[in-house]
Protein backbone atom coordinates (compact mmCIF):
# COMPACT_ATOMS: atom_id res chain seq x y z
CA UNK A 1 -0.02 38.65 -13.04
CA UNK A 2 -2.57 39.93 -10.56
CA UNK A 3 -2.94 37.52 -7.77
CA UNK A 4 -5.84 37.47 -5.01
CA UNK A 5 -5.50 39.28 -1.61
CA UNK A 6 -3.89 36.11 0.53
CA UNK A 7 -1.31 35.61 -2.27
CA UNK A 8 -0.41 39.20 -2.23
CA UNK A 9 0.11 38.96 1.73
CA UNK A 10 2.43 35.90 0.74
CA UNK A 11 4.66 37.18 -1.84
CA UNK A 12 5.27 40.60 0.63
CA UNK A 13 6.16 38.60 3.65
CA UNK A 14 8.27 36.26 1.46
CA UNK A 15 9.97 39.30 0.16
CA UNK A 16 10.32 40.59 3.45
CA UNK A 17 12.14 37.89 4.89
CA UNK A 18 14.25 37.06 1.84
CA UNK A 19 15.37 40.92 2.38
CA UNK A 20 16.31 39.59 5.62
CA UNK A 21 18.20 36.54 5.38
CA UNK A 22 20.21 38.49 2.60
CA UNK A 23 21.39 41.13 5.23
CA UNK A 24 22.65 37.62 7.54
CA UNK A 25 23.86 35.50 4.81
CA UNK A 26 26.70 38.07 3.98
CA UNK A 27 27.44 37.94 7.34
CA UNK A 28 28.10 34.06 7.35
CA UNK A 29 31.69 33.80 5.45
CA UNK A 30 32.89 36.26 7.96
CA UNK A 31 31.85 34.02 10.42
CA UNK A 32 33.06 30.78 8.94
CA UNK A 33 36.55 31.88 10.19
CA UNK A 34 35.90 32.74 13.81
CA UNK A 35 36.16 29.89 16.28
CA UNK A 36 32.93 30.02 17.19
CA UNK A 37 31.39 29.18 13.39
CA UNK A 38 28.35 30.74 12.32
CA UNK A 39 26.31 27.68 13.55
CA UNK A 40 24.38 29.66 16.05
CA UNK A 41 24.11 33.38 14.05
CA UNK A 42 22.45 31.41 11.08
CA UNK A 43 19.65 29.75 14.11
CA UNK A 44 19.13 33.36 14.74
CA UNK A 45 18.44 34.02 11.10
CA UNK A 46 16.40 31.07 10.58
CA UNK A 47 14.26 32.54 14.14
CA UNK A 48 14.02 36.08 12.91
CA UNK A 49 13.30 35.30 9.65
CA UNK A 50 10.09 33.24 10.70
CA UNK A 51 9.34 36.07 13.12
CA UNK A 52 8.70 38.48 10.15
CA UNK A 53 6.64 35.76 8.25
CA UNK A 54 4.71 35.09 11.18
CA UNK A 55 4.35 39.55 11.68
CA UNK A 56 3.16 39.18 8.20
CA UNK A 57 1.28 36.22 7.38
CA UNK A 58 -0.81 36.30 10.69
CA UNK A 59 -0.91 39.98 10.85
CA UNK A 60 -2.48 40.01 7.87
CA UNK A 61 -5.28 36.97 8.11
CA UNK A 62 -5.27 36.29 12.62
CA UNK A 63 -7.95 34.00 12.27
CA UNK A 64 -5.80 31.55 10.27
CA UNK A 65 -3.73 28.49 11.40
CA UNK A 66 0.47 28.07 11.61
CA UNK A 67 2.28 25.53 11.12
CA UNK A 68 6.12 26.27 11.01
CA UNK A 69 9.80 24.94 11.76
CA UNK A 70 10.89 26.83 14.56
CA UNK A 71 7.56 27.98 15.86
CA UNK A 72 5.64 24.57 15.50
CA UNK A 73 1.63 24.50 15.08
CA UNK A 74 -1.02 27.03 16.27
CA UNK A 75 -4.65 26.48 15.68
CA UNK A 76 -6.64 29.08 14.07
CA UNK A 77 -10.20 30.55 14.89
CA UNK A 78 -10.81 29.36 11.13
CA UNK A 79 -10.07 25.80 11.26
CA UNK A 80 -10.25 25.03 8.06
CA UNK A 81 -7.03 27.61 6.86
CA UNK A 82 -3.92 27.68 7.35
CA UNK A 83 -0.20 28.77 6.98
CA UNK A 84 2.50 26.64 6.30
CA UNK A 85 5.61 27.86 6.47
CA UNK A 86 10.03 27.95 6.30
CA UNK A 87 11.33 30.62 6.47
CA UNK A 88 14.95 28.95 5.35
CA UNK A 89 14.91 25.79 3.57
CA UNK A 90 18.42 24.88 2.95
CA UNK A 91 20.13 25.61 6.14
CA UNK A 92 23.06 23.78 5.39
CA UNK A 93 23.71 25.75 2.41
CA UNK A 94 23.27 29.01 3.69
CA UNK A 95 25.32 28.23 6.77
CA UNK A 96 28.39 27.06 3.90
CA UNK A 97 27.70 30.52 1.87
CA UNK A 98 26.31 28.75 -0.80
CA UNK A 99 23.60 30.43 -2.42
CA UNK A 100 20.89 28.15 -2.88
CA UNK A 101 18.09 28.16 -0.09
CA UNK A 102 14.94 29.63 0.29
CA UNK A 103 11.89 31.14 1.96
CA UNK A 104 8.74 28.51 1.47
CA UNK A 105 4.91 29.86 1.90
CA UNK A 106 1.60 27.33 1.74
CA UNK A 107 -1.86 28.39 2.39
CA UNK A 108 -3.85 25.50 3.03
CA UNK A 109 -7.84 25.11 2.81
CA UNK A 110 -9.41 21.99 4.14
CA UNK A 111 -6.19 19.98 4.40
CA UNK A 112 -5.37 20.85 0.31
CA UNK A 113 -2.58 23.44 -0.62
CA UNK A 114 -4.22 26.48 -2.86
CA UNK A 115 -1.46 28.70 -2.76
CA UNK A 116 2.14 29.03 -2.51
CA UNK A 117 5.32 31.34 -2.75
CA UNK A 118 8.88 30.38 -3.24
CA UNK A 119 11.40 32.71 -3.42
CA UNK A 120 15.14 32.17 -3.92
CA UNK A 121 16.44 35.97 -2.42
CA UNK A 122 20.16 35.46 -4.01
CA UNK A 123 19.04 34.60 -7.66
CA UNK A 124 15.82 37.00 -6.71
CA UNK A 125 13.73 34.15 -8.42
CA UNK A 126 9.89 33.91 -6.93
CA UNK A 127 8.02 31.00 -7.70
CA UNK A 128 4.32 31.36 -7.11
CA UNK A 129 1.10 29.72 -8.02
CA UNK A 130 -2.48 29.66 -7.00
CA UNK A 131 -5.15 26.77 -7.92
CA UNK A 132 -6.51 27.33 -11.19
CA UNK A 133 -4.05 30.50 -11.85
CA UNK A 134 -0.91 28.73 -13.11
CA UNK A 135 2.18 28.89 -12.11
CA UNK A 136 4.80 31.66 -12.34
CA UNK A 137 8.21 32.96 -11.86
CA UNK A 138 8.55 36.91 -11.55
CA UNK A 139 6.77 38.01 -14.30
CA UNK A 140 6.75 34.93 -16.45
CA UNK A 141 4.55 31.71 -16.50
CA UNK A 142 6.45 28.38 -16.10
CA UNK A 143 5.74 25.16 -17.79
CA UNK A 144 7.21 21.80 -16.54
CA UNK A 145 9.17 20.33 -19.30
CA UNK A 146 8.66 18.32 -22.12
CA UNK A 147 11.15 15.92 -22.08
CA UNK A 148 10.11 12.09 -22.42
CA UNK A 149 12.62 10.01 -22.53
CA UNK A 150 14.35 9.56 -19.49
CA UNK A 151 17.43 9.62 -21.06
CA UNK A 152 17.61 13.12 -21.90
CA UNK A 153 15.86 13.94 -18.26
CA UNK A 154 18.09 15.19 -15.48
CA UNK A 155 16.03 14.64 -11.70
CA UNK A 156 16.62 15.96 -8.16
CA UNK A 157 16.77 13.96 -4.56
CA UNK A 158 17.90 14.72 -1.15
CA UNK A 159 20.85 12.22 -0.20
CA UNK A 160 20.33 11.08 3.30
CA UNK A 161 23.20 12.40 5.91
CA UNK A 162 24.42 11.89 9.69
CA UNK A 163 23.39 7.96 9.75
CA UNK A 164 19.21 8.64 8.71
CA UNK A 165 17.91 5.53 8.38
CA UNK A 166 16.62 6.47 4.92
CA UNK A 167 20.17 5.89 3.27
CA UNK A 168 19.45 2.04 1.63
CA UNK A 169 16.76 3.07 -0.13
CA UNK A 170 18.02 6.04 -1.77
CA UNK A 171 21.26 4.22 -2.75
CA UNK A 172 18.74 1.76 -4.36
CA UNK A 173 16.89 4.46 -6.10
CA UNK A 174 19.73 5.85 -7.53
CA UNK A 175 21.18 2.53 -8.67
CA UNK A 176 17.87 1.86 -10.14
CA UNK A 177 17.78 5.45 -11.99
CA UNK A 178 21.16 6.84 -12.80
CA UNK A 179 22.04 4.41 -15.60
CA UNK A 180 18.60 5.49 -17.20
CA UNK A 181 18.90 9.45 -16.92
CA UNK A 182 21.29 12.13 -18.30
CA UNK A 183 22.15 12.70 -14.61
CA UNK A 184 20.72 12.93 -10.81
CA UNK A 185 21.01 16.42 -8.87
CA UNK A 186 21.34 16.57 -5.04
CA UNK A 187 21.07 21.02 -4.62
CA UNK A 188 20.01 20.68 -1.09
CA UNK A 189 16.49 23.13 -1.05
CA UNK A 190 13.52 20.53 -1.03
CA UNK A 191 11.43 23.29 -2.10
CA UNK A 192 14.14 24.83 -5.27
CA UNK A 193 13.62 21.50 -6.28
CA UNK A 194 10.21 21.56 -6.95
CA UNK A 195 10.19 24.93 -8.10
CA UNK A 196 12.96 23.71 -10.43
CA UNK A 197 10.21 20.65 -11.69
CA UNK A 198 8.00 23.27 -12.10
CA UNK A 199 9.95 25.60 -14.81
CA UNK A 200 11.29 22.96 -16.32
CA UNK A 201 14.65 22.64 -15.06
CA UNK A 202 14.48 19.53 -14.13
CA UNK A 203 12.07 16.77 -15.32
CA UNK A 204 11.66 15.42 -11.78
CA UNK A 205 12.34 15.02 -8.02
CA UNK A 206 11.46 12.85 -5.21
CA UNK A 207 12.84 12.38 -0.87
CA UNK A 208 11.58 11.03 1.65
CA UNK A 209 11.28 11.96 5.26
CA UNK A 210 11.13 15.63 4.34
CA UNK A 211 8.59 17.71 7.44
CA UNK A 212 5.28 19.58 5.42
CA UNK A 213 6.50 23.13 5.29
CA UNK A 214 9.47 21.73 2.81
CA UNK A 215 6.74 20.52 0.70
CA UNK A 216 3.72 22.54 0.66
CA UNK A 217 4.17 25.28 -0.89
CA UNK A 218 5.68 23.22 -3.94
CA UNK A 219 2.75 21.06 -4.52
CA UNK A 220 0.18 23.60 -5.78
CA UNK A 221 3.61 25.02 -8.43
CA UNK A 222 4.27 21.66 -9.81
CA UNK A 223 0.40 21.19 -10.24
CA UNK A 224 -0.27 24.47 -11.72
CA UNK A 225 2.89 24.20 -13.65
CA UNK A 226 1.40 21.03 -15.90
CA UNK A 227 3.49 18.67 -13.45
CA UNK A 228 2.15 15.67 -11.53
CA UNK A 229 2.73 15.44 -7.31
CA UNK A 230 1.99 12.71 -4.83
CA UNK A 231 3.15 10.88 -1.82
CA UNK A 232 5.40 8.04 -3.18
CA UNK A 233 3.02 5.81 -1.29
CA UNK A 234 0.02 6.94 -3.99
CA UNK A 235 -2.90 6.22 -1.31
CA UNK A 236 -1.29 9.04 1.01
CA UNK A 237 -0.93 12.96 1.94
CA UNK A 238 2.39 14.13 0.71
CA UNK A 239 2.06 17.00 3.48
CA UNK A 240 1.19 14.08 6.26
CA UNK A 241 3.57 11.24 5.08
CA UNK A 242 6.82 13.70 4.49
CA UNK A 243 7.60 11.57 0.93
CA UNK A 244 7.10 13.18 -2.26
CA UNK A 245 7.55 11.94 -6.12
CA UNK A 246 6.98 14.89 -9.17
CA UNK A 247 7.57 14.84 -12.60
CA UNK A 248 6.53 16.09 -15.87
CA UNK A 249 3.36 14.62 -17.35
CA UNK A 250 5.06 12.74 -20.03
CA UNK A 251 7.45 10.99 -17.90
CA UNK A 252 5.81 10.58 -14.83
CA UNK A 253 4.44 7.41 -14.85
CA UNK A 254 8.00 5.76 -16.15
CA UNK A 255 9.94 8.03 -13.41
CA UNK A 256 7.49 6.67 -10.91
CA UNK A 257 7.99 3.15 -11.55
CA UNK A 258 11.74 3.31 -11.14
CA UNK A 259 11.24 4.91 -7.49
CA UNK A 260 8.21 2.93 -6.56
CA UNK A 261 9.57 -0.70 -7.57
């Protein structure tokens, strides 16, 4: 698949960085022995790895906005564009040496997401789509799955940690869903997981109180994938509001329900 220019830029600087972050993450289980832990060598790969992006992404289009972990937000010339960006979502993994995280690219038009890059550098999986173009992984176009009942279905969720104040409701969540499912997957990327909705892998996934550049880039995949995206509160921005709720199109609506009620 031929994309345009800006996804081009996207899928080279998410390359880029990926080549990156490989180089540091074969560093960590050295460092996971040392007294010191590899707490603050990972912060430095998180940092340099946005560096690069940023090189990239605003080297490539200067006029455009940023909006990033580390760096936080920068207004562009063009106000109605603009980045999105991690450049290492699943931290926690990485800095464990498990290999599961990722490097997450949105490019936003007038506050909706038209394109977006995820790439997994240890599996060398990149997930990419671009409004109206479907959605893709390497050379091949993924479907999300079509899987109805939720009995066969398998989902995804973050499970809240160090006392956030999110924890009630995702135990109730879960007691509502597990005993309807063939099982509930906590992987620890945000934006694997919607990739993962997106090819298939899983028929769905919701969190809440995730920051925009863990979502982004995953909304325009699951969309162009056949999938259906929104806030969990319906009548919001799932970029704004931090909560997101996707599924397949066949079980969405049931899925929804479960987490909603």
């Amino acid at each position: 698949m031929i994309g345009s220019a800006n996804l081009n830029v996207m899928i080279k600087a998410a390359r880029k960085a990926g080549r990156s972050l490989v180089k540091d993450f074969g560093e960590v289980e050295n460092l996971q022995v040392s007294r010191k832990g590899p707490g603050d060598f990972v912060s430095k790969a998180d940092i340099a790895a946005e560096a690069i992006l940023k090189e990239e992404l605003m080297g490539a289009r200067p006029t455009y906005g940023w909006l990033a972990e580390e760096g936080g937000e920068i207004t562009g010339e063009d106000p109605t564009r603009r980045w999105i960006v991690d450049p290492l979502d699943g931290t926690t993994n990485f800095l464990h040496g498990l290999p599961h995280w990722s490097v997450s690219i949105a490019l936003e038009h007038k506050g909706k997401v038209t394109a977006g890059v995820i790439y997994d550098p240890s599996k060398d999986e990149l997930f990419f789509a671009e409004k109206g173009a479907g959605a893709w992984m390497n050379e091949s176009r993924i479907r999300a799955s079509g899987r109805h009942r939720m009995i066969e279905s398998i989902f995804a969720t973050g499970l809240p940690f160090a006392g956030r104040a999110d924890l009630p409701e995702t135990l109730q969540d879960l007691a509502r869903l597990l005993p309807a499912t063939a099982g509930v997957r906590r992987f620890g990327s945000a934006a694997l997981d919607m990739a993962y909705v997106a090819a298939g892998r899983y028929e769905g996934y919701w969190e809440r109180r995730l920051n925009a550049w863990d979502l982004a880039a995953g909304i325009i995949i699951v969309k162009e994938a056949g999938g259906l995206v929104e806030a969990l509160d319906p009548e919001k921005s799932i970029v704004e509001s931090g909560e997101v709720i996707c599924a397949n199109e066949a079980i969405y609506e049931t899925f929804a329900k479960v987490i909603r009620c």
